[in-house]
Protein backbone atom coordinates (compact mmCIF):
# COMPACT_ATOMS: atom_id res chain seq x y z
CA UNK A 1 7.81 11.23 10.37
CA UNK A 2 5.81 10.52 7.10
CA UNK A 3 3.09 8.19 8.00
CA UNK A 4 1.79 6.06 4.21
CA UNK A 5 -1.57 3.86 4.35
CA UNK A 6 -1.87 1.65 1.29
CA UNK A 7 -5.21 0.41 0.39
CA UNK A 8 -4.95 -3.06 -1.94
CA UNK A 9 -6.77 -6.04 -2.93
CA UNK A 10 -5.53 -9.05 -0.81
CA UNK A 11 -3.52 -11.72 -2.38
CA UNK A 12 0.07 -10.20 -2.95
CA UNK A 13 3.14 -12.22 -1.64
CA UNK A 14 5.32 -11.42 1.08
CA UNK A 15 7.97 -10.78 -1.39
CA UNK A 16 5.88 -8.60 -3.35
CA UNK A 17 5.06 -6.44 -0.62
CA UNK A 18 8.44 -6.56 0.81
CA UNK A 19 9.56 -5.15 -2.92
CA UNK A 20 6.76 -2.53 -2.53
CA UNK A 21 7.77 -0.94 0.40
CA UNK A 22 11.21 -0.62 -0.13
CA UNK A 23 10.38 0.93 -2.91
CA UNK A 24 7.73 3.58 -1.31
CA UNK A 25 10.06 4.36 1.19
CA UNK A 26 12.59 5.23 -0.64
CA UNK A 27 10.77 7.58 -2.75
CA UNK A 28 9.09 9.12 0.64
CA UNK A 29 12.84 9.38 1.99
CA UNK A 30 14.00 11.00 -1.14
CA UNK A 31 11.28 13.50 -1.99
CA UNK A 32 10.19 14.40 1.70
CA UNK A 33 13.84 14.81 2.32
CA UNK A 34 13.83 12.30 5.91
CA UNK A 35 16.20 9.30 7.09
CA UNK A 36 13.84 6.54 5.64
CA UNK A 37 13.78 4.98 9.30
CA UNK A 38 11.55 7.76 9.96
CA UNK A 39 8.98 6.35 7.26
CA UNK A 40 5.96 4.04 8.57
CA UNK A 41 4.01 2.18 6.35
CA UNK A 42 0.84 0.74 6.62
CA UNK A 43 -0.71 -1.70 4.18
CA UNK A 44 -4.18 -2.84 4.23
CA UNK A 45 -5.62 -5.49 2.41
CA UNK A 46 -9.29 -6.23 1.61
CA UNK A 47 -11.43 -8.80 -0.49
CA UNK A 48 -12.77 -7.23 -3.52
CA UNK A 49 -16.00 -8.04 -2.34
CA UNK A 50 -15.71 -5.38 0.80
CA UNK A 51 -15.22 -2.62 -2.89
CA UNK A 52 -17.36 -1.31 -5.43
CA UNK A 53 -17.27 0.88 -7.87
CA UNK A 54 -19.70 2.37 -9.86
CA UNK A 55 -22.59 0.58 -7.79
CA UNK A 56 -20.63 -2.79 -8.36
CA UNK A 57 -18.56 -4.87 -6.27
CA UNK A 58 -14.87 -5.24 -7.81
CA UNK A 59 -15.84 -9.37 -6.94
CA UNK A 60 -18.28 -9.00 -9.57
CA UNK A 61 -16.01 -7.56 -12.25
């Protein structure tokens, strides 16, 4: 049972993360060689202000 956390910046659409994970499971299904029911996703999104990078926040860039 493949277990995928995705880290992103908050602001994508439903449809767009709908799209995504599709997408991910698929591959996971494919290359991991599993029923893609089997595949959990979690996605979890963030303000660029709770990132930096380089001793700056990404709200900053």
């Amino acid at each position: 049972m493949p277990i995928v956390q995705i880290d992103m910046f908050e602001g994508r659409s439903i449809e767009q993360k709908r799209a995504m994970v599709e997408k991910v499971t698929q591959a996971i299904a494919e290359t991991a060689n599993c029923q893609a029911e089997s595949v959990t996703i979690i996605i979890r999104e963030m303000p660029k202000h709770h990132l930096s990078k380089g001793g700056k926040l990404f709200s900053d860039k």
